[in-house]
Protein backbone atom coordinates (compact mmCIF):
# COMPACT_ATOMS: atom_id res chain seq x y z
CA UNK A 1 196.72 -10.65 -187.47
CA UNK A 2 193.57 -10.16 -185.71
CA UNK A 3 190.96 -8.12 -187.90
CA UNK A 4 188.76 -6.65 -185.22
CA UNK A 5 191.99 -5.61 -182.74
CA UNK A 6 192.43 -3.46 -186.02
CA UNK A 7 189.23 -2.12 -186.05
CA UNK A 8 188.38 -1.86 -182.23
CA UNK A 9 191.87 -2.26 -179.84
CA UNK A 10 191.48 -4.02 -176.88
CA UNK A 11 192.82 -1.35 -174.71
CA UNK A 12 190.25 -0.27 -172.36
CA UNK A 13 189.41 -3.54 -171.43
CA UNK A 14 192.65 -4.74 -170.76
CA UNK A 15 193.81 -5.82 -166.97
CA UNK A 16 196.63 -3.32 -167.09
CA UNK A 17 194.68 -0.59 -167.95
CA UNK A 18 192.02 -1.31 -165.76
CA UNK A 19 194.66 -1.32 -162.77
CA UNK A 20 194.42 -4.95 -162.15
CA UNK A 21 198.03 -6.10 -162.88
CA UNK A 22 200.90 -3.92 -162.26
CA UNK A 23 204.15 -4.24 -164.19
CA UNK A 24 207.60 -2.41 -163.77
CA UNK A 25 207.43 -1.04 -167.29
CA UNK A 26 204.32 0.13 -169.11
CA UNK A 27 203.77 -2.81 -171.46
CA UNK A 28 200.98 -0.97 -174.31
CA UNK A 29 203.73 0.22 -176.56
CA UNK A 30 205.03 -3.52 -176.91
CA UNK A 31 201.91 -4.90 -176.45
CA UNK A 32 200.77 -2.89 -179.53
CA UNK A 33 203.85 -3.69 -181.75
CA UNK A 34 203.41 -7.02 -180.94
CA UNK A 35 199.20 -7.58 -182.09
CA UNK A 36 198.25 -6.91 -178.79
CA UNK A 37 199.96 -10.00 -177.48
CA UNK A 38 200.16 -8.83 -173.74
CA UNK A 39 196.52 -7.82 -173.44
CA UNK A 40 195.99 -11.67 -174.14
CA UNK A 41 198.30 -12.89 -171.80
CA UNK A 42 197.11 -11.01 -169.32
CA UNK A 43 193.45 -12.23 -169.95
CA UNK A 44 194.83 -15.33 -170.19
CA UNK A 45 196.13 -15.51 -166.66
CA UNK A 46 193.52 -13.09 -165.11
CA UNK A 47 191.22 -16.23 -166.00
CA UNK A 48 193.30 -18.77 -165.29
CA UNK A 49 193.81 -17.42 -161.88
CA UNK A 50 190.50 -17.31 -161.19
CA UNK A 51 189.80 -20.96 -161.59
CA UNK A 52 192.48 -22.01 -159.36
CA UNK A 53 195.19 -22.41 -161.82
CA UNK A 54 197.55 -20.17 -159.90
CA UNK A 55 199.98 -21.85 -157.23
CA UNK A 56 201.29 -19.41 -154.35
């Protein structure tokens, strides 16, 4: 487990919250649960998608 997600969650900066990725269910209940495991996917492919690593 992350220390600092303890200390200081990474909600506010998160994609989701910040309206950037839409999803049909609110993920921050699971995303909690789960050591905040869907914020860092989502940052994950937020900067992945920026350097070109997305195919359309």
């Amino acid at each position: 487990m992350n220390l600092i997600y303890l200390i200081k969650p990474p909600c506010r900066k998160c994609p989701y919250t910040l309206g950037q990725v839409r999803t049909l269910k609110i993920p921050c209940p699971e995303c909690k649960a789960s050591n905040y495991s869907m914020y860092k996917r989502f940052v994950k492919n937020k900067f992945e998608g920026a350097r070109g690593g997305e195919s359309r």
